[in-house]
C-alpha atoms as a PDB file:
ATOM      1  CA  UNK A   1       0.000   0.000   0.000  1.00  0.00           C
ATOM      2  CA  UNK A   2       2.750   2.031   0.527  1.00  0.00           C
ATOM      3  CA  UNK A   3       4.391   2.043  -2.997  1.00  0.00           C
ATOM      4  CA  UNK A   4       1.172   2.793  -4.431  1.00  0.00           C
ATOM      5  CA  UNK A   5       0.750   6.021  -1.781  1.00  0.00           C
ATOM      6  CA  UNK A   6       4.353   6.858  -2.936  1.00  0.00           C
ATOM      7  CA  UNK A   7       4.087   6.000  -6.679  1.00  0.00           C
ATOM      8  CA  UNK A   8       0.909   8.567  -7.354  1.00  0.00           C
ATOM      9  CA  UNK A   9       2.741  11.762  -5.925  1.00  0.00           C
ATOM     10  CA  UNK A  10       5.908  10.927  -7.923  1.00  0.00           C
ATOM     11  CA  UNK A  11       3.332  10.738 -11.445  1.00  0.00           C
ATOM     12  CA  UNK A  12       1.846  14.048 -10.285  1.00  0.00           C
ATOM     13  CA  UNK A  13       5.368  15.518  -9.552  1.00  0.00           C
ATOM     14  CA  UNK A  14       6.260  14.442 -13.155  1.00  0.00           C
ATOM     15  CA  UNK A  15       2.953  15.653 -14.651  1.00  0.00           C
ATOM     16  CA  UNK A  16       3.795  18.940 -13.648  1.00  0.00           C
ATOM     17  CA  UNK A  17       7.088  19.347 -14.834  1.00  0.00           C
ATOM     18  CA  UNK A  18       6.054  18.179 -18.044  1.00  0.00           C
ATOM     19  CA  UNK A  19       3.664  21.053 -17.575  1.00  0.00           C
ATOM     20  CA  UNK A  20       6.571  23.796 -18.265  1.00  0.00           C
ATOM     21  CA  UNK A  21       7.131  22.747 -21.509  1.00  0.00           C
ATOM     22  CA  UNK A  22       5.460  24.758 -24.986  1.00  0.00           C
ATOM     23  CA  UNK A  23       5.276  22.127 -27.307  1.00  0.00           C
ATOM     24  CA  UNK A  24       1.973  20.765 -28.468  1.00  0.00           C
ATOM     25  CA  UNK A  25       2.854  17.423 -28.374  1.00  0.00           C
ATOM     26  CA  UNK A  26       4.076  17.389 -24.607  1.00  0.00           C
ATOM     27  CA  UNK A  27       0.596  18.983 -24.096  1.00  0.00           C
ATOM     28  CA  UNK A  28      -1.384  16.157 -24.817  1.00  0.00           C
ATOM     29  CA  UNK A  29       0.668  13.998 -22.920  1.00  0.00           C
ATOM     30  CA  UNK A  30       0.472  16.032 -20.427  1.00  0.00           C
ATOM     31  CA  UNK A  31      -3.485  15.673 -20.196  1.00  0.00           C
ATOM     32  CA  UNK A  32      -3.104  12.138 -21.218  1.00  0.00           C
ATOM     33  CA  UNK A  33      -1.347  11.875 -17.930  1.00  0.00           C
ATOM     34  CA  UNK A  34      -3.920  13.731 -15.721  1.00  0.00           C
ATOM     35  CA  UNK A  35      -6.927  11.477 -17.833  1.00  0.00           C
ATOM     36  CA  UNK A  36      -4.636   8.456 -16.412  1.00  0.00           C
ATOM     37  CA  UNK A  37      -4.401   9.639 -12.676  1.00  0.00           C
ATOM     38  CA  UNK A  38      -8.159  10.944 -12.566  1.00  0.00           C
ATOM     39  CA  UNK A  39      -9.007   7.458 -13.875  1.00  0.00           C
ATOM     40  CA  UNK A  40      -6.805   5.488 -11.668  1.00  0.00           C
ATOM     41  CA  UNK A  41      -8.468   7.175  -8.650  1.00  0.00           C
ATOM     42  CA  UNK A  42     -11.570   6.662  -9.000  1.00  0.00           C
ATOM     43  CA  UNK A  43     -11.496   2.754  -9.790  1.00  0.00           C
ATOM     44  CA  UNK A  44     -13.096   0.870  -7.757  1.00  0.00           C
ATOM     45  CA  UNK A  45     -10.004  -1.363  -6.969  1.00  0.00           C
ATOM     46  CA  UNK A  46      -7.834   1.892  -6.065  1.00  0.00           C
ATOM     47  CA  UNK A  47     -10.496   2.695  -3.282  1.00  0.00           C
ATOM     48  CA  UNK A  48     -10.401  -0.596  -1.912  1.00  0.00           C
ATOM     49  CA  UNK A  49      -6.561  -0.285  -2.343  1.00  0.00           C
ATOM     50  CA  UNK A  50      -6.531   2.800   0.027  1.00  0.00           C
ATOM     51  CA  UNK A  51      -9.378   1.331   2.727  1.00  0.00           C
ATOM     52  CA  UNK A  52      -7.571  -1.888   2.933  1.00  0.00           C
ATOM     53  CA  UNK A  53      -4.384   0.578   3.448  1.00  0.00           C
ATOM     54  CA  UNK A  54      -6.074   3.031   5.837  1.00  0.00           C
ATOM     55  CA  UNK A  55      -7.415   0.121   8.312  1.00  0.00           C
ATOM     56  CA  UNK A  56      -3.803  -1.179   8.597  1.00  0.00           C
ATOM     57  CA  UNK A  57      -2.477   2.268   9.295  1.00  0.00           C
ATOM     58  CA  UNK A  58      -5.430   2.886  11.893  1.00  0.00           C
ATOM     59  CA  UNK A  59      -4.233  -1.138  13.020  1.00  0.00           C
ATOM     60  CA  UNK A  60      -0.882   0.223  13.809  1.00  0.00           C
ATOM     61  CA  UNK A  61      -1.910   3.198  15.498  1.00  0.00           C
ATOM     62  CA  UNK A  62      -4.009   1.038  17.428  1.00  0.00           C
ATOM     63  CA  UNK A  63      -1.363  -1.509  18.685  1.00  0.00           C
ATOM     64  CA  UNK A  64       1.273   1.209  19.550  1.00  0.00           C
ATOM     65  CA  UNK A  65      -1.402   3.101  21.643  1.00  0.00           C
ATOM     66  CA  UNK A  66      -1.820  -0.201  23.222  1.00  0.00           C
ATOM     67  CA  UNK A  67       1.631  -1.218  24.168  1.00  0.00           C
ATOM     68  CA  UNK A  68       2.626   1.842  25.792  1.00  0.00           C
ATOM     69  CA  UNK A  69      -0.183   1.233  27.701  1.00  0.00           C
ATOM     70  CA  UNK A  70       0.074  -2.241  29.069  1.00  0.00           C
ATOM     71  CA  UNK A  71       3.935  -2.385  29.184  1.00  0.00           C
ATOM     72  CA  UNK A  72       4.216  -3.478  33.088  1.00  0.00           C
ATOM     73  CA  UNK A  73       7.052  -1.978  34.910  1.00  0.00           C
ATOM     74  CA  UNK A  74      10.057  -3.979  35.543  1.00  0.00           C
ATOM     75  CA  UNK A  75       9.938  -5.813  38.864  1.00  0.00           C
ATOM     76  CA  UNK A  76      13.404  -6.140  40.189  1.00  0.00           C
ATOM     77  CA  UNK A  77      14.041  -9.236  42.081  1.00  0.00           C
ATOM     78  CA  UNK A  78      17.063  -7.922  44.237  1.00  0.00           C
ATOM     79  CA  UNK A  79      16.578  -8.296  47.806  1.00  0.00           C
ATOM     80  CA  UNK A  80      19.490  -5.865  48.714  1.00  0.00           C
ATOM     81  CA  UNK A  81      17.052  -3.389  50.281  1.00  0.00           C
ATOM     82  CA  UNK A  82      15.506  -5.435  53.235  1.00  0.00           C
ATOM     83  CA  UNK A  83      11.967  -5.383  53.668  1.00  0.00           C
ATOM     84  CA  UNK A  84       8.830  -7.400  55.504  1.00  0.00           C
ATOM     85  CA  UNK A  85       6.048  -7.864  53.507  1.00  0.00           C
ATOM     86  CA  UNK A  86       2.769  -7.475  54.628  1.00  0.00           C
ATOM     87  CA  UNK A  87       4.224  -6.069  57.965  1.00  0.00           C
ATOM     88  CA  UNK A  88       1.831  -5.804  60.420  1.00  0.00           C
ATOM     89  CA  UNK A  89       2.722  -3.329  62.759  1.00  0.00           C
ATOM     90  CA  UNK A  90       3.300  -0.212  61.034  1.00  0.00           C
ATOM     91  CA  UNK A  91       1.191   2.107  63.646  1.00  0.00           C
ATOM     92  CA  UNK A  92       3.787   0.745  66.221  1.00  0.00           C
ATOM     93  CA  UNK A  93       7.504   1.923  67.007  1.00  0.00           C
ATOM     94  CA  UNK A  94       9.059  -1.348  66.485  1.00  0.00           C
ATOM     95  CA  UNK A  95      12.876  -1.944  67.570  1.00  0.00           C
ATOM     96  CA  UNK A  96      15.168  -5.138  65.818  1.00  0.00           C
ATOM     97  CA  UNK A  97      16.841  -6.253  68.327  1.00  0.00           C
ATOM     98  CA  UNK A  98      18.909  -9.490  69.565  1.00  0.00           C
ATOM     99  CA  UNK A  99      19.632 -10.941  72.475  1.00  0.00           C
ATOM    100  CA  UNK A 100      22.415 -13.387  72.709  1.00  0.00           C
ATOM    101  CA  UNK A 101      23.568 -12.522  76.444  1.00  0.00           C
ATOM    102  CA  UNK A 102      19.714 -13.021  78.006  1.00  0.00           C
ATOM    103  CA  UNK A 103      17.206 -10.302  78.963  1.00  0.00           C
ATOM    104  CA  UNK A 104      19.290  -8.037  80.504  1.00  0.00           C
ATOM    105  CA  UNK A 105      21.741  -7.336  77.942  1.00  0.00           C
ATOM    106  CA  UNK A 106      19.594  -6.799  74.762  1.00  0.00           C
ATOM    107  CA  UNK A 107      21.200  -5.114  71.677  1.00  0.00           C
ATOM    108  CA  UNK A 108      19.148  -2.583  69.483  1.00  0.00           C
ATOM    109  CA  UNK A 109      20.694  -3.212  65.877  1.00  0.00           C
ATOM    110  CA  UNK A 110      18.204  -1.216  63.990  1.00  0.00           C
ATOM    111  CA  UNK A 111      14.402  -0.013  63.589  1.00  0.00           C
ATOM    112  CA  UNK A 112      11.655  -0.528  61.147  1.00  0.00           C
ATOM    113  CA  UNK A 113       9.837   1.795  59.106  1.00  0.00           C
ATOM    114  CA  UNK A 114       5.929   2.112  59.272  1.00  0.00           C
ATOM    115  CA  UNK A 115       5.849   0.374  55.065  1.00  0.00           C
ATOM    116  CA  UNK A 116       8.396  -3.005  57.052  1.00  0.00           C
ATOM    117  CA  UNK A 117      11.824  -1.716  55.316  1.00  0.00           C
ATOM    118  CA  UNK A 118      14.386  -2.962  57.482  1.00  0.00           C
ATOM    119  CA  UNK A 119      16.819   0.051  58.796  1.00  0.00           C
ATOM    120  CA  UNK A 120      20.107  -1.365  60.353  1.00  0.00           C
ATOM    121  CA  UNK A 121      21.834   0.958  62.777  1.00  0.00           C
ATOM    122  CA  UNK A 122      24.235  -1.685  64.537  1.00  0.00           C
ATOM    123  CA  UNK A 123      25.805  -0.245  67.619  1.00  0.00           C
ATOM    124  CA  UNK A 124      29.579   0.980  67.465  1.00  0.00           C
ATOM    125  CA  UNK A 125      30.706  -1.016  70.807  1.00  0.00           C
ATOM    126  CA  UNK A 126      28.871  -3.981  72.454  1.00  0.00           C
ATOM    127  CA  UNK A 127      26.781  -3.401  75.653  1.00  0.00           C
ATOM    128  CA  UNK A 128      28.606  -3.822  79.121  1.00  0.00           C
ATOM    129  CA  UNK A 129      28.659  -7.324  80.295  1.00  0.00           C
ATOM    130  CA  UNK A 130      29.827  -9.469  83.292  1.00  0.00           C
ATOM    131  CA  UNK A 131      33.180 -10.963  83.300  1.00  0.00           C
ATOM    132  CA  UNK A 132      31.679 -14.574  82.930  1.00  0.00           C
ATOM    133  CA  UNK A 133      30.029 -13.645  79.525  1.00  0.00           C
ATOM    134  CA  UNK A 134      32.855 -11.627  78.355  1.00  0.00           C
ATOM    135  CA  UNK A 135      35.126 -14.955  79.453  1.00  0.00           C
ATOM    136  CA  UNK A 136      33.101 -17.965  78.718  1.00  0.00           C
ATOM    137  CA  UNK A 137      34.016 -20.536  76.165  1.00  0.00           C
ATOM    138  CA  UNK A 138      30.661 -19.260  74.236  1.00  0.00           C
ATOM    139  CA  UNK A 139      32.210 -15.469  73.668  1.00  0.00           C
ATOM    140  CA  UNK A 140      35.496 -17.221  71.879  1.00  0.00           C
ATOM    141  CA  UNK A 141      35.746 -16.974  68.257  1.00  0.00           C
ATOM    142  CA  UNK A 142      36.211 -20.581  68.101  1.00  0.00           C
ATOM    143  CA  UNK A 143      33.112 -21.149  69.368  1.00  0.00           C
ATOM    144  CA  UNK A 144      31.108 -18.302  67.287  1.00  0.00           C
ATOM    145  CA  UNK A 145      32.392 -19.497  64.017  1.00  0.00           C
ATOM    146  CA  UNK A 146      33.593 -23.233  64.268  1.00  0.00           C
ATOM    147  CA  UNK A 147      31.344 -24.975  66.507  1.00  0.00           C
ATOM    148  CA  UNK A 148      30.182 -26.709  64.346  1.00  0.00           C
ATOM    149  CA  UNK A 149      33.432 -28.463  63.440  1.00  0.00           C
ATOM    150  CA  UNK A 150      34.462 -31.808  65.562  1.00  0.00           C
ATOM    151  CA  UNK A 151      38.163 -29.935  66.310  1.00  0.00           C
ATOM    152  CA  UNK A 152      36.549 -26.457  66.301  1.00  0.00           C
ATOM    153  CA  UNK A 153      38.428 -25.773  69.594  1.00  0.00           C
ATOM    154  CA  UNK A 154      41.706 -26.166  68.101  1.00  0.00           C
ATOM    155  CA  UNK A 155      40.988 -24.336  65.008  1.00  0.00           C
ATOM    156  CA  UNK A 156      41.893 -20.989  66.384  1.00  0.00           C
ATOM    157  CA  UNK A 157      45.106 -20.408  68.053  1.00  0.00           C
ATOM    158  CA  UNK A 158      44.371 -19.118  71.816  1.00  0.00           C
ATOM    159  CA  UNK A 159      45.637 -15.350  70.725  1.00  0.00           C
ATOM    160  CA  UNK A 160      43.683 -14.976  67.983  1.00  0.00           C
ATOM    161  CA  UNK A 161      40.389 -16.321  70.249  1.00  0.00           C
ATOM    162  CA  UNK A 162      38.964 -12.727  70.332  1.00  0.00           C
ATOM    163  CA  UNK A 163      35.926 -12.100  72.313  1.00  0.00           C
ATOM    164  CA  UNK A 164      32.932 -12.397  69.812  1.00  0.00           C
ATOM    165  CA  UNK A 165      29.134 -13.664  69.615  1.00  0.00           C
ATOM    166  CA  UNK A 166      26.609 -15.005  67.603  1.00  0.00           C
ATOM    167  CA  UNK A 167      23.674 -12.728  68.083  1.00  0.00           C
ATOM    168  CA  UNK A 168      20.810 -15.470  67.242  1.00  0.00           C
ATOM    169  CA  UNK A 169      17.494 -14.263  66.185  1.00  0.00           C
ATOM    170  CA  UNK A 170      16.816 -11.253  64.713  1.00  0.00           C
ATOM    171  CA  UNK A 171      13.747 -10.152  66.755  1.00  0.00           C
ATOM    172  CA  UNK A 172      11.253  -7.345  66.618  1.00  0.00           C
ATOM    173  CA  UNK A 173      10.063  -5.687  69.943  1.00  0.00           C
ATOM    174  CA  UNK A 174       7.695  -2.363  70.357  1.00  0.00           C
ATOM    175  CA  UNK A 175       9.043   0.660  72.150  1.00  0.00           C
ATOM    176  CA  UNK A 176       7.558  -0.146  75.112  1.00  0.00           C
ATOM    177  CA  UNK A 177       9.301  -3.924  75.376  1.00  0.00           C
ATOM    178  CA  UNK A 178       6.592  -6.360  74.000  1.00  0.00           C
ATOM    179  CA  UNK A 179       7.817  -9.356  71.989  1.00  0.00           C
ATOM    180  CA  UNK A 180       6.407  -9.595  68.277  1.00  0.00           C
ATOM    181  CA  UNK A 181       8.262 -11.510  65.874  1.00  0.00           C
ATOM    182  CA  UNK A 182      11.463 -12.971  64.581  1.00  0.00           C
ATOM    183  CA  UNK A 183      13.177 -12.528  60.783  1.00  0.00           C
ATOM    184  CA  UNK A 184      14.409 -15.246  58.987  1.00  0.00           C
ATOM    185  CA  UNK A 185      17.091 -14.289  56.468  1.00  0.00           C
ATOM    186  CA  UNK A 186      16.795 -17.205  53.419  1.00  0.00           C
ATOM    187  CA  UNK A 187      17.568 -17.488  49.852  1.00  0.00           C
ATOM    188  CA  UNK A 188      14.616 -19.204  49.581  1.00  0.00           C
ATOM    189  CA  UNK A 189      11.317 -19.477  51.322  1.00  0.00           C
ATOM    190  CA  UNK A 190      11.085 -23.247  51.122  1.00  0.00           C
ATOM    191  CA  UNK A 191      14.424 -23.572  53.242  1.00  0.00           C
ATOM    192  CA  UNK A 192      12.534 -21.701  56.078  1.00  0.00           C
ATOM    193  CA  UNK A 193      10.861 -25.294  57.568  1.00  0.00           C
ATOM    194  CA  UNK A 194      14.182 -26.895  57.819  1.00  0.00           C
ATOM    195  CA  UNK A 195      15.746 -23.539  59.464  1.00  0.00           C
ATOM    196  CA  UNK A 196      13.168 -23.732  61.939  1.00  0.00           C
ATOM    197  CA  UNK A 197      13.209 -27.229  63.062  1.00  0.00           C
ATOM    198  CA  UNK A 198      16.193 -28.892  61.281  1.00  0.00           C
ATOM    199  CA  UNK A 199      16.005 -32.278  63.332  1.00  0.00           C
ATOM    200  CA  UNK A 200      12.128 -33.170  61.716  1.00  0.00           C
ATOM    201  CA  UNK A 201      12.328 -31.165  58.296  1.00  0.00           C
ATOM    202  CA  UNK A 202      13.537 -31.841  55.200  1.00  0.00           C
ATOM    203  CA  UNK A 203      16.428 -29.475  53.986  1.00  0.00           C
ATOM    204  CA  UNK A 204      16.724 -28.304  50.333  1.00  0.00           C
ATOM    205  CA  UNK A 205      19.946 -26.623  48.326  1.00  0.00           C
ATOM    206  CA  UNK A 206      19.592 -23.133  49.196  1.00  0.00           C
ATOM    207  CA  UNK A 207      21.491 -20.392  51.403  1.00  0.00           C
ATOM    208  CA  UNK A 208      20.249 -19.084  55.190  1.00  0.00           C
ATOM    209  CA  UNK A 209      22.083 -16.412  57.023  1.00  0.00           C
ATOM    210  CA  UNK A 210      23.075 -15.299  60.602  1.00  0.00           C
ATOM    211  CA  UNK A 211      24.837 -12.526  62.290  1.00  0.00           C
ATOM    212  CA  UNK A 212      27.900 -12.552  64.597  1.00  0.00           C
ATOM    213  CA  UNK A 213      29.883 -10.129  65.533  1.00  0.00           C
ATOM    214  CA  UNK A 214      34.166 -10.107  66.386  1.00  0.00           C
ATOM    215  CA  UNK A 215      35.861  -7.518  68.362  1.00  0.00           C
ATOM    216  CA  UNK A 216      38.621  -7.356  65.627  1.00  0.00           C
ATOM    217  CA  UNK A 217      39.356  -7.911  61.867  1.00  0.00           C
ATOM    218  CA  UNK A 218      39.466 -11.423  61.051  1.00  0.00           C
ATOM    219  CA  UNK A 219      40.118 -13.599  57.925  1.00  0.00           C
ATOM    220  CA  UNK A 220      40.307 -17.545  57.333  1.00  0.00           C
ATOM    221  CA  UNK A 221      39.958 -19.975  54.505  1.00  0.00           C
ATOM    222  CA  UNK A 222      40.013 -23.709  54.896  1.00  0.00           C
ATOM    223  CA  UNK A 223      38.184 -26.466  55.529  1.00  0.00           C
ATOM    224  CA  UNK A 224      36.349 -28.515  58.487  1.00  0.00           C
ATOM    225  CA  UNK A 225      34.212 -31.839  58.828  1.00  0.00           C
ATOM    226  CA  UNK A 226      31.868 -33.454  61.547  1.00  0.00           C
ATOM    227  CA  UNK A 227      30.167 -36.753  61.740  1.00  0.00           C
ATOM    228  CA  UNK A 228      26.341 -37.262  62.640  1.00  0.00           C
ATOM    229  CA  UNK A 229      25.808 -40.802  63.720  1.00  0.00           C
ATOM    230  CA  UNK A 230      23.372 -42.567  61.415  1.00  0.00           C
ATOM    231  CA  UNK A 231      20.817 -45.459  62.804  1.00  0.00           C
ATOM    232  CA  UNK A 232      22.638 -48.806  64.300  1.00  0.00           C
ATOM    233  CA  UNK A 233      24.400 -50.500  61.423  1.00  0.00           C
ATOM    234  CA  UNK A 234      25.337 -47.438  59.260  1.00  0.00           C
ATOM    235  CA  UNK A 235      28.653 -45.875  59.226  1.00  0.00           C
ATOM    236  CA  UNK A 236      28.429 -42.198  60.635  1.00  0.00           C
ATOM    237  CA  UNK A 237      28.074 -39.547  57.512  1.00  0.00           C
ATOM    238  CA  UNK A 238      30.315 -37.123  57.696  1.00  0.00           C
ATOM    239  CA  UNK A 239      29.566 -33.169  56.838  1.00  0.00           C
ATOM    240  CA  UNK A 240      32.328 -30.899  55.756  1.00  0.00           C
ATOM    241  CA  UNK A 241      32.463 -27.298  56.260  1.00  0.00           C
ATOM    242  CA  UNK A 242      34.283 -25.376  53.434  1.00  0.00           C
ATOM    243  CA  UNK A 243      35.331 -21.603  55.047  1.00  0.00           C
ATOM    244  CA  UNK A 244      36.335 -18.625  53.447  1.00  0.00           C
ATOM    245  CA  UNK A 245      35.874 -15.067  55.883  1.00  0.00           C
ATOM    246  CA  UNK A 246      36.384 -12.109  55.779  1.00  0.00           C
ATOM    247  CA  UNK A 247      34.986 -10.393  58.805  1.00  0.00           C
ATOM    248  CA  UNK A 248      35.376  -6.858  59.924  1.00  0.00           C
ATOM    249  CA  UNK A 249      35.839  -5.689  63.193  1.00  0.00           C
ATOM    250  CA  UNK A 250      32.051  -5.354  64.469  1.00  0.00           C
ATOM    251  CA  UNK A 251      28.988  -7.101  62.961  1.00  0.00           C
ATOM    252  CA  UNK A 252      28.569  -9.383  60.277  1.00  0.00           C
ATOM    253  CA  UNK A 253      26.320 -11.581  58.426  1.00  0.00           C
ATOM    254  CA  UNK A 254      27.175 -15.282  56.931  1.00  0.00           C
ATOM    255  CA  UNK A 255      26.145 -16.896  54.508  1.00  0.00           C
ATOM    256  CA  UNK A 256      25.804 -20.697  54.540  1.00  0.00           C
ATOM    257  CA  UNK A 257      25.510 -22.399  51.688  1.00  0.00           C
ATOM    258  CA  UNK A 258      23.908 -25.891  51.312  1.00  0.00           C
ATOM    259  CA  UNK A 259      25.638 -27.323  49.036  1.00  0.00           C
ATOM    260  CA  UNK A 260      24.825 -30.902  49.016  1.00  0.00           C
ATOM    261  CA  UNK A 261      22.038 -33.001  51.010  1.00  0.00           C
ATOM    262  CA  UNK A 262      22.429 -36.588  53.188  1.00  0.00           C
ATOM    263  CA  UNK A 263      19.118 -38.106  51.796  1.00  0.00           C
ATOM    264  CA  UNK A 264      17.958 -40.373  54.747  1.00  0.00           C
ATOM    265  CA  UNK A 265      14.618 -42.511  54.880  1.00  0.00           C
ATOM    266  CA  UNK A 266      12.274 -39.441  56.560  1.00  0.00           C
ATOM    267  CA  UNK A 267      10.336 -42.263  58.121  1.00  0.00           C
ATOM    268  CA  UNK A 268      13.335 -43.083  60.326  1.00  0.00           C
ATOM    269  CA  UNK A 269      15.516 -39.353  60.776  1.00  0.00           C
ATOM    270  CA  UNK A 270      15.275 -36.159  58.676  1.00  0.00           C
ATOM    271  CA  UNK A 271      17.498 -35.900  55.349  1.00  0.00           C
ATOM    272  CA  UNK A 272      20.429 -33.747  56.225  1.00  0.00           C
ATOM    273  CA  UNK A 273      23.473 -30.740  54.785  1.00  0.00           C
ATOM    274  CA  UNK A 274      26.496 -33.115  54.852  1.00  0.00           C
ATOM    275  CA  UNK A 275      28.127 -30.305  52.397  1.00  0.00           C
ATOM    276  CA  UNK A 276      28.101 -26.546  53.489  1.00  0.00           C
ATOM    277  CA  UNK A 277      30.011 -23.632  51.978  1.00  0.00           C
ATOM    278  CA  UNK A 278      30.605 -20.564  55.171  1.00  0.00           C
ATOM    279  CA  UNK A 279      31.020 -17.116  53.858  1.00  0.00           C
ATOM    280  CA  UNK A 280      31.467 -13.662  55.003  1.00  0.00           C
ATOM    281  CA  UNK A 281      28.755 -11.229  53.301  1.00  0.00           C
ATOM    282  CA  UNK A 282      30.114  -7.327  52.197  1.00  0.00           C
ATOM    283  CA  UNK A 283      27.077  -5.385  53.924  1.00  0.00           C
ATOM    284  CA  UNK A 284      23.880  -6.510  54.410  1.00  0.00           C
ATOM    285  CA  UNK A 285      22.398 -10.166  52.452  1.00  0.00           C
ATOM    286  CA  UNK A 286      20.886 -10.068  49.224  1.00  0.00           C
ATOM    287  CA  UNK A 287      18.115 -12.367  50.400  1.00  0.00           C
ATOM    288  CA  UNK A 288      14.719 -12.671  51.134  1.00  0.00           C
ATOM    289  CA  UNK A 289      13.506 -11.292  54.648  1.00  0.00           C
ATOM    290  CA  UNK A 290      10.529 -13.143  56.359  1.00  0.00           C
ATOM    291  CA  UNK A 291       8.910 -12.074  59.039  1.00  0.00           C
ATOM    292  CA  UNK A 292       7.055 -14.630  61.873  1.00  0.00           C
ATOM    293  CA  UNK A 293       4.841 -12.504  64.173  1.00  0.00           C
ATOM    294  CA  UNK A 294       2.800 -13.144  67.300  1.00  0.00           C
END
C-alpha cells in the first residue's frame, strides 16, 4: 500500500514538470497523464486499495497506543534493600533487636519503618557485660564461628580467640518492650521449615544467614568436617564445612551455603546438609527477609 501512496505523488510531480514545456505534443501527454491519474483514482479497486491501506495504518496506530499502555514496569528481584512484607505493625515503634547474652543485655541493631523496610543501625561497641560472659568458652571466636566443626576448639590459636558472639534471632520488639516476631534471612522461602526445626524437616539446596559479631578484623579460609551418627548398622556420615571469611571488626552476616544433602529414609531421621560452603557477606544479604509474628 505504501508504494502505491508513494508512486501517485511521484506521477503528479512528473505531470507537472512536463507542464513547463510549450510544445503541443508534450501537451497532450500532459493531459493524457492527468486522464490516467483521474481514472486510476476513482477505480473501484484503487479505493479498496486505500481502505484496505487506511485500516492497517489505523491497526498500527491502534497496537502502539496499546503497548505503551500495558507495558508493566520492571519488577526487580534484588533483595538488597531489606523489607517485611505485609508487615503488620506499622502504627507501632518497632525496635530489631537481639539478644544473645539473656534479657538483661539486649542489643538494638536497627528499627523498622511504618511500610516493614528494614533500617540497620548496629551499635559501634557492644553493651557492658559481666566478666563470665565476656570470658566464657561461648564469647570465643572458636566457638562463634567453628562450633560446628568436631576440632573447632583447636581451630583458632588461643591469641587470635577474640571475644565475639553469635547474636541469634533477629527479633522485633515495640518501644515499650513487648515481643512480636522474629526474621528469617533465606535465599529461599522453602528452606525456612528446615531452618526452623532442622532435626524433623527436610532441607533443600539453598542459602540461610546469621549474624555474629568479632571484636577485631578477622580472615580464614580452609576447611572442616563433623560426623552425625546414622541409625545402628550405618557408618556415621560425615559433613564438611568449606570456610572462606572475611569479617570486619564489628557485625557481620554469613552466609551458609547448602551445598549438598544426606538423603535419609524421613520415616526413620530427617534428610540432612552433609556439604556446606561458610562465607562472610560485604554489607547486608541479598536475600529474602521473612517475618514470623505473634
Amino acid at each position: 500500500m505504501k508504494s502505491l501512496k508513494r508512486f501517485l505523488p511521484i506521477v503528479i510531480f512528473f505531470i507537472g514538470c512536463l507542464g513547463f514545456s510549450q510544445t503541443a505534443e508534450e501537451q497532450k501527454m500532459i493531459e493524457k497523464g492527468k486522464k490516467m491519474q483521474d481514472s486510476m483514482l476513482k477505480t473501484p479497486m484503487y479505493k479498496e486499495l486505500m481502505r484496505i491501506n487506511d485500516q492497517e495504518e489505523a491497526n498500527k496506530k491502534e497496537k502502539k497506543a496499546n503497548e505503551k499502555i500495558t507495558v508493566k514496569p520492571k519488577v526487580s528481584t534484588s533483595y538488597s534493600n531489606p523489607k517485611l512484607e505485609n508487615y503488620p505493625f506499622g502504627s507501632l515503634e518497632v525496635n530489631l533487636m537481639v539478644i544473645p547474652f539473656g534479657m538483661e543485655n539486649p542489643i538494638k541493631i536497627g528499627t523498622m519503618s511504618k511500610s516493614g523496610d528494614i533500617n540497620f543501625d548496629f551499635p559501634k561497641e557492644h553493651p557492658k557485660l559481666s566478666k563470665d560472659d565476656k570470658e566464657s568458652e561461648s564469647s570465643k571466636l572458636w566457638y562463634t564461628i567453628f562450633s560446628k566443626c568436631s576440632n573447632g576448639s583447636e581451630m583458632v590459636a588461643e591469641k587470635d580467640n577474640i571475644f565475639s558472639f553469635d547474636t541469634g534471632g533477629l527479633s522485633l520488639w515495640t518501644s515499650d518492650n513487648h515481643y512480636v516476631g522474629v526474621i528469617f534471612t533465606v535465599s529461599d522461602e522453602k528452606l525456612m521449615s528446615w531452618v526452623e526445626d532442622p532435626a524433623y524437616m527436610e532441607p533443600i539446596l539453598g542459602s540461610y544467614f546469621e549474624l555474629i559479631y568479632v571484636d577485631k578484623p578477622y580472615q580464614y579460609k580452609g576447611n572442616c568436617n563433623t560426623a552425625r551418627m546414622m541409625e545402628e548398622g550405618e557408618d556415621d556420615a560425615k559433613i564438611d564445612y568449606t570456610y572462606n571469611l572475611n569479617l570486619k571488626a564489628g557485625f557481620n552476616f554469613i552466609e551458609y551455603k547448602i551445598e549438598n544433602i544426606h538423603k535419609t529414609d524421613p520415616n526413620i531421621m530427617a534428610s540432612f546438609p552433609d556439604k556446606v560452603s561458610v562465607t562472610s557477606v560485604e554489607g547486608i544479604p541479598n536475600c529474602k527477609w521473612i517475618g514470623k509474628y505473634f
